[in-house]
N, C-alpha and C. Protein backbone atom coordinates (compact mmCIF):
# COMPACT_ATOMS: atom_id res chain seq x y z
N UNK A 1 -16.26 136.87 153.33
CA UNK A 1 -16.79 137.39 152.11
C UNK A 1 -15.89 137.07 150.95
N UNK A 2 -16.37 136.92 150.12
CA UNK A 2 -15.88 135.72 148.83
C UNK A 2 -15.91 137.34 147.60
N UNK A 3 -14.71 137.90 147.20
CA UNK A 3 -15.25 139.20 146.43
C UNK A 3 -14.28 138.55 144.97
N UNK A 4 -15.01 138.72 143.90
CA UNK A 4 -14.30 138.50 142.70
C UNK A 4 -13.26 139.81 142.28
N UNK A 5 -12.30 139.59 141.26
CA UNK A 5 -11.12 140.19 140.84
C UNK A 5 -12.37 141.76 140.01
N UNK A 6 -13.14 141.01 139.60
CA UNK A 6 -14.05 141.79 138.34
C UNK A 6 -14.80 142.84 139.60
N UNK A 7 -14.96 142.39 140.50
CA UNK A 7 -15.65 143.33 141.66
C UNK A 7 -14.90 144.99 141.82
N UNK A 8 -13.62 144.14 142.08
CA UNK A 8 -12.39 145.44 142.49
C UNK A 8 -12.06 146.14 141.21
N UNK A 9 -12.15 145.32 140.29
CA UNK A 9 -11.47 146.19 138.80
C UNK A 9 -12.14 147.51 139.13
N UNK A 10 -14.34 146.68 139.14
CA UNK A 10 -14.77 147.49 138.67
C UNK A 10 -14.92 149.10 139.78
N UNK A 11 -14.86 148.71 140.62
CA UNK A 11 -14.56 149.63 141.75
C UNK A 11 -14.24 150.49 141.44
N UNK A 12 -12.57 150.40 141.22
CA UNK A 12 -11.24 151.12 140.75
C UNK A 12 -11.85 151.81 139.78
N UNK A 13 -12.17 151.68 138.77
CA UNK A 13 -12.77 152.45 137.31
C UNK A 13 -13.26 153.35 137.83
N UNK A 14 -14.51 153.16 138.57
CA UNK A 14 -15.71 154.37 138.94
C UNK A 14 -14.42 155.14 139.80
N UNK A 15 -14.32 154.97 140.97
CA UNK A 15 -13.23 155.60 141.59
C UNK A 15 -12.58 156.55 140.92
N UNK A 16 -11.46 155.90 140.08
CA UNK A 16 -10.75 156.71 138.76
C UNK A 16 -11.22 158.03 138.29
N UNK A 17 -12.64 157.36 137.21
CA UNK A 17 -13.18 158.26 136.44
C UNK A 17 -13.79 159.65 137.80
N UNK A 18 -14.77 159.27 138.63
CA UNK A 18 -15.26 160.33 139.51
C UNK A 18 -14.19 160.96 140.13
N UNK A 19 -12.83 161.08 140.11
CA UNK A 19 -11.71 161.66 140.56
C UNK A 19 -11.14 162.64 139.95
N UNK A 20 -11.19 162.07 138.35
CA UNK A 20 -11.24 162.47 136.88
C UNK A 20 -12.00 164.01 136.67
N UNK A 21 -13.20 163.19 137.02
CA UNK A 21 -14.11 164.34 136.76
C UNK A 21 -14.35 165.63 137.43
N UNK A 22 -13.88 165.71 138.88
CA UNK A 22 -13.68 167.00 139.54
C UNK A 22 -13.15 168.10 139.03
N UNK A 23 -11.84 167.57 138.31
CA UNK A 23 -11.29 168.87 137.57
C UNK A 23 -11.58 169.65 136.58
N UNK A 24 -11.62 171.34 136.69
CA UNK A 24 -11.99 171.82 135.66
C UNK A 24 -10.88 172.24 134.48
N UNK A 25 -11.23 172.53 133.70
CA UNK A 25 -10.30 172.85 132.83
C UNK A 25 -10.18 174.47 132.76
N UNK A 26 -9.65 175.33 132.24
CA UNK A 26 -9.55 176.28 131.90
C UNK A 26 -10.71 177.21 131.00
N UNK A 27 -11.20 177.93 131.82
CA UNK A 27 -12.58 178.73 130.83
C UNK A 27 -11.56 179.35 129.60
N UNK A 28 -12.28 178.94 128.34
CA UNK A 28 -11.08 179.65 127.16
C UNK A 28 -12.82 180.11 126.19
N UNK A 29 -12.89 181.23 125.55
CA UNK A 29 -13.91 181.48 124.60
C UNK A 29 -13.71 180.29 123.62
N UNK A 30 -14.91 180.48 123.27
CA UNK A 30 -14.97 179.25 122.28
C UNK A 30 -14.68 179.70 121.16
N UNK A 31 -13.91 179.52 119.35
CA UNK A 31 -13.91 180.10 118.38
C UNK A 31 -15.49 180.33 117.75
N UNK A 32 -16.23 179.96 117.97
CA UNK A 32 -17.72 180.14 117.65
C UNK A 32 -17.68 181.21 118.55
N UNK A 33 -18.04 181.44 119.86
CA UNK A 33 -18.49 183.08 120.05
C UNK A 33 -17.56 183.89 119.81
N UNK A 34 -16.27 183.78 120.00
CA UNK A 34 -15.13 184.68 119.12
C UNK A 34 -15.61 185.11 117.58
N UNK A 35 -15.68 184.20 116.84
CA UNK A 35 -16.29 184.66 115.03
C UNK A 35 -17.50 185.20 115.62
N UNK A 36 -18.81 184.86 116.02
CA UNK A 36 -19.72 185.77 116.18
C UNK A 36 -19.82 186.68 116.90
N UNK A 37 -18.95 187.17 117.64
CA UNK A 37 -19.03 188.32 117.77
C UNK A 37 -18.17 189.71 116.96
N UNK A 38 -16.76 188.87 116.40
CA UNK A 38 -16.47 189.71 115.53
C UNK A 38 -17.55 190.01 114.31
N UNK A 39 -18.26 189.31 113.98
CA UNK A 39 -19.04 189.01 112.60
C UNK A 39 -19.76 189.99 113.00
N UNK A 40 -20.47 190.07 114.16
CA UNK A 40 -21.31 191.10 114.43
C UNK A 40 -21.03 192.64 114.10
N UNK A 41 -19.60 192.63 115.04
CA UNK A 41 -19.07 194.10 115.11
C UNK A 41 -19.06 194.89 113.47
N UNK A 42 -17.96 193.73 112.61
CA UNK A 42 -17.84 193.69 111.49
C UNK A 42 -18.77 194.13 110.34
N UNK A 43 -20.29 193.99 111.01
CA UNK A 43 -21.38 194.19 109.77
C UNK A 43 -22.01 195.17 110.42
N UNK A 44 -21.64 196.22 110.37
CA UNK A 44 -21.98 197.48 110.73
C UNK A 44 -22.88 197.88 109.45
N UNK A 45 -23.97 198.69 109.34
CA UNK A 45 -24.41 199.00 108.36
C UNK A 45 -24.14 200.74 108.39
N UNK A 46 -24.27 201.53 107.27
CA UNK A 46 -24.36 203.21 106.72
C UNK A 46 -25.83 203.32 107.03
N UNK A 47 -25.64 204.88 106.19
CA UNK A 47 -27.08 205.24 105.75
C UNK A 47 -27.77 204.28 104.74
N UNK A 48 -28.61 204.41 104.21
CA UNK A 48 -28.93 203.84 103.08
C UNK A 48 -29.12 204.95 101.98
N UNK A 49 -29.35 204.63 100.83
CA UNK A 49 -29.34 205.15 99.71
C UNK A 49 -30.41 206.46 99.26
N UNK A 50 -31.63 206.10 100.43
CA UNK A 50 -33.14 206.69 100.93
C UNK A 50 -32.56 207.85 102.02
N UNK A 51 -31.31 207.55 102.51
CA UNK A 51 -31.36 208.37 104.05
C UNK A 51 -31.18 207.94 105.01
N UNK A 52 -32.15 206.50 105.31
CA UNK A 52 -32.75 205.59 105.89
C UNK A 52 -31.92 204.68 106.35
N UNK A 53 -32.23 204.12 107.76
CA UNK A 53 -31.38 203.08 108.29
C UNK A 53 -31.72 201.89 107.50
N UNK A 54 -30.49 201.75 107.53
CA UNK A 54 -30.23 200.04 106.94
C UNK A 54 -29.94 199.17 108.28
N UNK A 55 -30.56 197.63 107.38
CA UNK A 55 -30.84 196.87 108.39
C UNK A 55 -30.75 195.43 107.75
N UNK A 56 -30.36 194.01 108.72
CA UNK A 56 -30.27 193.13 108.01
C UNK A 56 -31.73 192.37 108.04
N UNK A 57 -32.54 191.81 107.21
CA UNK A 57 -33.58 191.33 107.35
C UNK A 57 -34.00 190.17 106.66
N UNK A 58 -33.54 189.02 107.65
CA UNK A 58 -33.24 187.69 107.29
C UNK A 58 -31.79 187.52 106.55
N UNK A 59 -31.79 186.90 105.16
CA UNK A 59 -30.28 187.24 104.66
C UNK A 59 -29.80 188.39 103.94
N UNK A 60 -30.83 189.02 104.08
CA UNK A 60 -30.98 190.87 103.05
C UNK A 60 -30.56 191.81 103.48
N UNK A 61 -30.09 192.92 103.02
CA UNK A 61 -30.21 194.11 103.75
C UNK A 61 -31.18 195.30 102.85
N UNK A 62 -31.83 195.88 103.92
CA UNK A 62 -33.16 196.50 103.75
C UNK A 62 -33.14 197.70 104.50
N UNK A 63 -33.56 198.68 103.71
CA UNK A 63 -33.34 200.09 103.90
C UNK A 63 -34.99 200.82 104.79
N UNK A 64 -34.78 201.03 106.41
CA UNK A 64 -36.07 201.97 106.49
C UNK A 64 -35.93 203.12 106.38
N UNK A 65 -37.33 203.52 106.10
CA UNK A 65 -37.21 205.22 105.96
C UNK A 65 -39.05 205.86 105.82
N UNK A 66 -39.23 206.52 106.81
CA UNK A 66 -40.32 207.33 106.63
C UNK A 66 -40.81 208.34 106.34
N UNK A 67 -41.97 209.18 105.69
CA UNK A 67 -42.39 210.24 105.12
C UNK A 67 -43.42 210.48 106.31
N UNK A 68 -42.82 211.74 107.07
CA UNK A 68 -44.10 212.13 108.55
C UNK A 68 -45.03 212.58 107.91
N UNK A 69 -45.01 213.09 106.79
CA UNK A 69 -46.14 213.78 105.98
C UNK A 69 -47.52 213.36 105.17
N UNK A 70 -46.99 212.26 104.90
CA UNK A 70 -47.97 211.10 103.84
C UNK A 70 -47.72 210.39 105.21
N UNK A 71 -47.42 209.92 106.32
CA UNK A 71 -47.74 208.82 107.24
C UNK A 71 -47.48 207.85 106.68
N UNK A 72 -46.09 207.66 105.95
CA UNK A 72 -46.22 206.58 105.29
C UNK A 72 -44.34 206.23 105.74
N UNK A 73 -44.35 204.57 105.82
CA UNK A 73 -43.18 203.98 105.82
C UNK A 73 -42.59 203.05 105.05
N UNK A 74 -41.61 203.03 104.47
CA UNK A 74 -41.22 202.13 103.36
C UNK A 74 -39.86 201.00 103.75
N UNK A 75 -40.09 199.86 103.37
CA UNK A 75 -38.75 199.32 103.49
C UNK A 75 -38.37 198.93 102.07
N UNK A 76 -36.72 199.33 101.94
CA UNK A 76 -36.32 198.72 100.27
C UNK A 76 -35.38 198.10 100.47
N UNK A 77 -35.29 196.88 99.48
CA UNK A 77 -34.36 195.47 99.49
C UNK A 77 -33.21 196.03 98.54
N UNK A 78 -32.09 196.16 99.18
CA UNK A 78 -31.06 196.16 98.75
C UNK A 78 -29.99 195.42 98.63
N UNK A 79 -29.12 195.53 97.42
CA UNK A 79 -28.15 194.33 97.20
C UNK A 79 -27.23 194.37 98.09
N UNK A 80 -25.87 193.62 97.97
CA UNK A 80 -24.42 193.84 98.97
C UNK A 80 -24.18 194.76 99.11
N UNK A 81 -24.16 196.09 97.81
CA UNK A 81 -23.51 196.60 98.25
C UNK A 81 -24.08 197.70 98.98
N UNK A 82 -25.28 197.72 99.49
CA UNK A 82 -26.09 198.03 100.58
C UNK A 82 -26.60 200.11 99.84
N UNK A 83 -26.80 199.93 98.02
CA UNK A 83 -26.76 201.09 97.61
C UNK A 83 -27.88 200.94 96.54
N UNK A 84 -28.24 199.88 96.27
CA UNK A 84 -28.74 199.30 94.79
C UNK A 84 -29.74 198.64 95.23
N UNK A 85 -31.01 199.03 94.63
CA UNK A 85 -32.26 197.84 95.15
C UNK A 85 -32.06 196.74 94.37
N UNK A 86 -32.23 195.85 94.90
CA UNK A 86 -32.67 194.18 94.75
C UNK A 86 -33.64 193.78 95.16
N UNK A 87 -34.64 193.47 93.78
CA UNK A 87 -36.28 192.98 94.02
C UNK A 87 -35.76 191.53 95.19
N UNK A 88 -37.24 191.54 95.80
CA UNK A 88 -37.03 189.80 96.46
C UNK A 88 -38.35 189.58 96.36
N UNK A 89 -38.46 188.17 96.17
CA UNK A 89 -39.87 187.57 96.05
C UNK A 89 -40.54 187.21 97.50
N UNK A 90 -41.57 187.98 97.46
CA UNK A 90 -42.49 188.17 99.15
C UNK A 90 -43.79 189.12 98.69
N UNK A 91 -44.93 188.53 99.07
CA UNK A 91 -46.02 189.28 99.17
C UNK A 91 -46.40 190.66 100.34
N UNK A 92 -45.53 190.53 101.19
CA UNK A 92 -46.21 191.53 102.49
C UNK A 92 -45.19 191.03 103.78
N UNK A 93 -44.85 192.11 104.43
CA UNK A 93 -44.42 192.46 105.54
C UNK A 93 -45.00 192.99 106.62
N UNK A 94 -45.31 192.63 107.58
CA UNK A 94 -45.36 193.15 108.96
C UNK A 94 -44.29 193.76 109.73
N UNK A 95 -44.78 195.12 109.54
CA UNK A 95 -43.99 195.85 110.56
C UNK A 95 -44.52 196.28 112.04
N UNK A 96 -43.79 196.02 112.97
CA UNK A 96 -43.99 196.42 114.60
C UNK A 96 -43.54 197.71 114.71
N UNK A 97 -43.94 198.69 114.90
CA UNK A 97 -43.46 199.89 115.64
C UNK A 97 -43.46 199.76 117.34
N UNK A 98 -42.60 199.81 117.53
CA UNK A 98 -42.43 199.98 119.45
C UNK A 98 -43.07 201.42 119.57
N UNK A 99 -43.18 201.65 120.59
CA UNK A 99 -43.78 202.60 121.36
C UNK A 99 -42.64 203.26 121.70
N UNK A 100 -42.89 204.61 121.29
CA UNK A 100 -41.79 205.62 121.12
C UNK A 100 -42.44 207.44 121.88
N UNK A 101 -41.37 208.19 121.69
CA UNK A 101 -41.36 209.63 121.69
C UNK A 101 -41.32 210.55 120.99
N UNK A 102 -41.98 211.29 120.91
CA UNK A 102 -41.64 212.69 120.08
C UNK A 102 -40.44 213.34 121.13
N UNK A 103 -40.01 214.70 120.10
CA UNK A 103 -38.71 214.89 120.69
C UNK A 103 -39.77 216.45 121.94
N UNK A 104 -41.21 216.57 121.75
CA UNK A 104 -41.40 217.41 122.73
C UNK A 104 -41.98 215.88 124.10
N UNK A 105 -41.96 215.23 123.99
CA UNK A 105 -42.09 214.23 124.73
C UNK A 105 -43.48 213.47 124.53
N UNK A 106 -44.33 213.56 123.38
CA UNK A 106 -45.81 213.04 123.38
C UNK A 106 -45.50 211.37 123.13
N UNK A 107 -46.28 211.11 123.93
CA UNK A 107 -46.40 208.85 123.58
C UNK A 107 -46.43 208.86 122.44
N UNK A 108 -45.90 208.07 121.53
CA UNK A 108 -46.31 207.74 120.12
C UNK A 108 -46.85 205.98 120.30
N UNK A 109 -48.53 205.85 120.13
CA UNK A 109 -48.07 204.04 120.64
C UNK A 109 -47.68 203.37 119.31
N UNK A 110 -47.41 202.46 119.62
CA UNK A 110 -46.97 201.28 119.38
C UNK A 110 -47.91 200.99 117.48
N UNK A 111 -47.16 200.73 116.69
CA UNK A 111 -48.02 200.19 115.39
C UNK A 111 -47.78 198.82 114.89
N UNK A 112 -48.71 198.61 114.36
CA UNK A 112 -48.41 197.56 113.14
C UNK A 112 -49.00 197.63 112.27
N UNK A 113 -47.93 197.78 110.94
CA UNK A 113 -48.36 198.38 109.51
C UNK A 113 -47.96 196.92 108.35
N UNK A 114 -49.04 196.96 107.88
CA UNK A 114 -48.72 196.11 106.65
C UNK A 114 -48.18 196.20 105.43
N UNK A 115 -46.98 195.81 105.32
CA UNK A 115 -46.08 196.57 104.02
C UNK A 115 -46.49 196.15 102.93
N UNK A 116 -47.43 196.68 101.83
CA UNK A 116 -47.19 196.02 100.49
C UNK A 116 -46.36 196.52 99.39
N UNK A 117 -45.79 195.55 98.49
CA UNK A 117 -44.80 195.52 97.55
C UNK A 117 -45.65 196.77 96.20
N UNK A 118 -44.22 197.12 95.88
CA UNK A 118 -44.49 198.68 95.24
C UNK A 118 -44.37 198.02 93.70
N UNK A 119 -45.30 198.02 92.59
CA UNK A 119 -44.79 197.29 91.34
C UNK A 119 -43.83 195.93 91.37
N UNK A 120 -44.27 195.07 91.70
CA UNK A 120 -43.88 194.14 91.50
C UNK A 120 -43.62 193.48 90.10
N UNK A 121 -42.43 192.98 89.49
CA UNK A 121 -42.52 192.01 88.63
C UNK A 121 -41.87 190.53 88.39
N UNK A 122 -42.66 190.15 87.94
CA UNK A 122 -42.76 188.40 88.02
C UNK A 122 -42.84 188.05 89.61
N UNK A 123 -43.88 188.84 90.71
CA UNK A 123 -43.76 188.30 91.97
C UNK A 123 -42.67 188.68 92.89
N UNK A 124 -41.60 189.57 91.95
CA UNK A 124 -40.93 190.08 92.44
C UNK A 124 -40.89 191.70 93.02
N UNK A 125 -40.44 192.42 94.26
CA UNK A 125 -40.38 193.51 94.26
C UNK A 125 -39.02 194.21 95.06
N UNK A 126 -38.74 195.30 95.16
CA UNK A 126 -37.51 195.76 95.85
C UNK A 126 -38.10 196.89 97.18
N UNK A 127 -39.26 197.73 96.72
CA UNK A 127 -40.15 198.51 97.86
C UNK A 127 -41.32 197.71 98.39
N UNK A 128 -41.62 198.51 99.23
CA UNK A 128 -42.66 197.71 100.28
C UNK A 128 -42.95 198.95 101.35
N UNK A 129 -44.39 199.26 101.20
CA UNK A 129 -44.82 200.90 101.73
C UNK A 129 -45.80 200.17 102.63
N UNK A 130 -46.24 200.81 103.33
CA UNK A 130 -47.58 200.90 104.66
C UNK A 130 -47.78 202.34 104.91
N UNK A 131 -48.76 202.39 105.64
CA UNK A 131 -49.24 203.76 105.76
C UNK A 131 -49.66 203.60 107.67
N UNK A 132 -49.99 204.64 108.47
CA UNK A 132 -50.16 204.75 109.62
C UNK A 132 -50.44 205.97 110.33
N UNK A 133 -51.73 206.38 110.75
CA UNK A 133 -51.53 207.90 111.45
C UNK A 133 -50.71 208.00 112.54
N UNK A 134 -49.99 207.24 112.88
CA UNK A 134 -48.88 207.40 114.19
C UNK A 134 -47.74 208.00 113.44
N UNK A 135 -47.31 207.49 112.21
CA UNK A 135 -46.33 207.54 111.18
C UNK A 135 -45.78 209.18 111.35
N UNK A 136 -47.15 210.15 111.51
CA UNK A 136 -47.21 211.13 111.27
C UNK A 136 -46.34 212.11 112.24
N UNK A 137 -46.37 211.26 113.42
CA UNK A 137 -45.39 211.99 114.17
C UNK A 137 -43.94 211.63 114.15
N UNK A 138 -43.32 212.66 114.47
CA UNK A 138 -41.72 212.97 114.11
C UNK A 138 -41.47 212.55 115.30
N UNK A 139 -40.52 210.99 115.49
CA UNK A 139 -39.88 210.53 116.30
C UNK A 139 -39.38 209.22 115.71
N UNK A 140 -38.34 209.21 116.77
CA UNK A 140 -37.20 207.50 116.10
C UNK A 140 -37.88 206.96 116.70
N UNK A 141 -38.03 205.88 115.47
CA UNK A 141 -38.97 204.60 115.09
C UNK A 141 -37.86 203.26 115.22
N UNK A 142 -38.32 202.69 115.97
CA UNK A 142 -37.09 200.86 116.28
C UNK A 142 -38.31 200.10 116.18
N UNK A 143 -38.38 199.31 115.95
CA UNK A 143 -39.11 197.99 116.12
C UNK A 143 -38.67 196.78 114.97
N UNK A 144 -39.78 195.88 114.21
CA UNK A 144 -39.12 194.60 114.11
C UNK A 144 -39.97 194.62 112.45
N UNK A 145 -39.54 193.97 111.55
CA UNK A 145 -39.79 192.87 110.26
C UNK A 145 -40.03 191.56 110.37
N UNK A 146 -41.16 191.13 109.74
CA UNK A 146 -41.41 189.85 109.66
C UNK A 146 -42.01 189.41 108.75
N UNK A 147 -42.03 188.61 107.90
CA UNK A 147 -42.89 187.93 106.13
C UNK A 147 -42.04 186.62 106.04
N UNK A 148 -42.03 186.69 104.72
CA UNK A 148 -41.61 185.61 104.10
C UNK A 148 -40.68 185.86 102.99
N UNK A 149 -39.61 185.90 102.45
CA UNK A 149 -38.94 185.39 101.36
C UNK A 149 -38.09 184.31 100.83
N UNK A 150 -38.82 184.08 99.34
CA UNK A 150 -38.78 182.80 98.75
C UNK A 150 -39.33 182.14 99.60
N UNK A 151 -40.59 181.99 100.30
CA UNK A 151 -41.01 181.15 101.02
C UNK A 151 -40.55 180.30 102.24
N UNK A 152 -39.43 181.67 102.83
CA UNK A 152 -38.65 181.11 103.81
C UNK A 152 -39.24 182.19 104.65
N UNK A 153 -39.32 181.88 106.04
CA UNK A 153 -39.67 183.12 106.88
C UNK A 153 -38.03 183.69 107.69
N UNK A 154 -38.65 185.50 107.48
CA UNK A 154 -37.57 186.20 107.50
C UNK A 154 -38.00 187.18 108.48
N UNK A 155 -37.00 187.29 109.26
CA UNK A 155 -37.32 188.57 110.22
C UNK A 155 -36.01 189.26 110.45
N UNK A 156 -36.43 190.94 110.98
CA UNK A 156 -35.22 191.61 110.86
C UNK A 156 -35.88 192.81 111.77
N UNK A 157 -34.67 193.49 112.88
CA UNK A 157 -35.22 194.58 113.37
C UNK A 157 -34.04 195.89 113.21
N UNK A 158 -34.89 196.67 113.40
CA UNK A 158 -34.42 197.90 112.88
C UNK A 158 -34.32 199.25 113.75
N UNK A 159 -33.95 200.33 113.97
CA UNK A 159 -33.65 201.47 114.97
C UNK A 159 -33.23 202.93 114.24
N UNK A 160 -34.27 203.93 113.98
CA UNK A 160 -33.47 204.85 113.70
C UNK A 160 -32.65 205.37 113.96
């Protein structure tokens, strides 16, 4: 058998490298999930200004808060410093209510309320109300946000 020099080089290489490659290196966090998870911890939100949990919703933070009485739920766009409304330009929100409890234990099901903007100007608004006979019962409300601002789609969930 007649084998060229270029035969064995190439041998040797694969050899090499697949020898190479067995070893692992050391599991180390990556600085990407290190920053995001501090980032997370870090953006803790308060009350809001309403009472109401604050929440981030898309790049915003947005205040919920409900009236059991009027059956009614509101979200308001607030600036940084998570105290001050800030209009944002958006026609309507969808809100999800999860399926929850009263505190004597009755089902509350599940909603979805359509938020519209409270006085808007120039297209702009900072409230955003819906209404719901589930609303009416007294229990923590979690579920999710979803619309559009500036014509970007934005979602955000929330937990009393």
């Amino acid at each position: 058998m007649n084998r060229s020099p270029w035969n064995l080089t190439a041998i040797a290489v694969v050899g090499a490298i697949s020898l190479g490659c067995g070893q692992s290196e050391p599991t180390t966090k990556s600085p990407l999930a290190a920053s995001t998870s501090t980032a997370t911890e870090e953006h803790a939100h308060g009350a809001g200004p309403s009472g109401g949990v604050v929440f981030d919703l898309g790049s915003h933070h947005a205040e919920f808060t409900v009236d059991h009485g009027a059956k009614l739920c509101m979200i308001l766009f607030l600036g940084d410093d998570e105290k001050t409304p800030a209009p944002i330009a958006a026609t309507e929100f969808v809100l999800r209510i999860k399926e929850t409890k009263t505190a004597d234990g009755t089902v509350v099901a599940p909603m979805t309320v359509t938020m519209q903007p409270v006085d808007p100007v120039d297209g702009k608004a900072a409230k955003f109300v819906g209404t719901d006979p589930g609303i009416g019962n007294v229990a923590d409300f979690a579920g999710t946000v979803s619309g559009e601002i500036d014509g970007k789609p934005a979602m955000g969930e929330f937990a009393e």
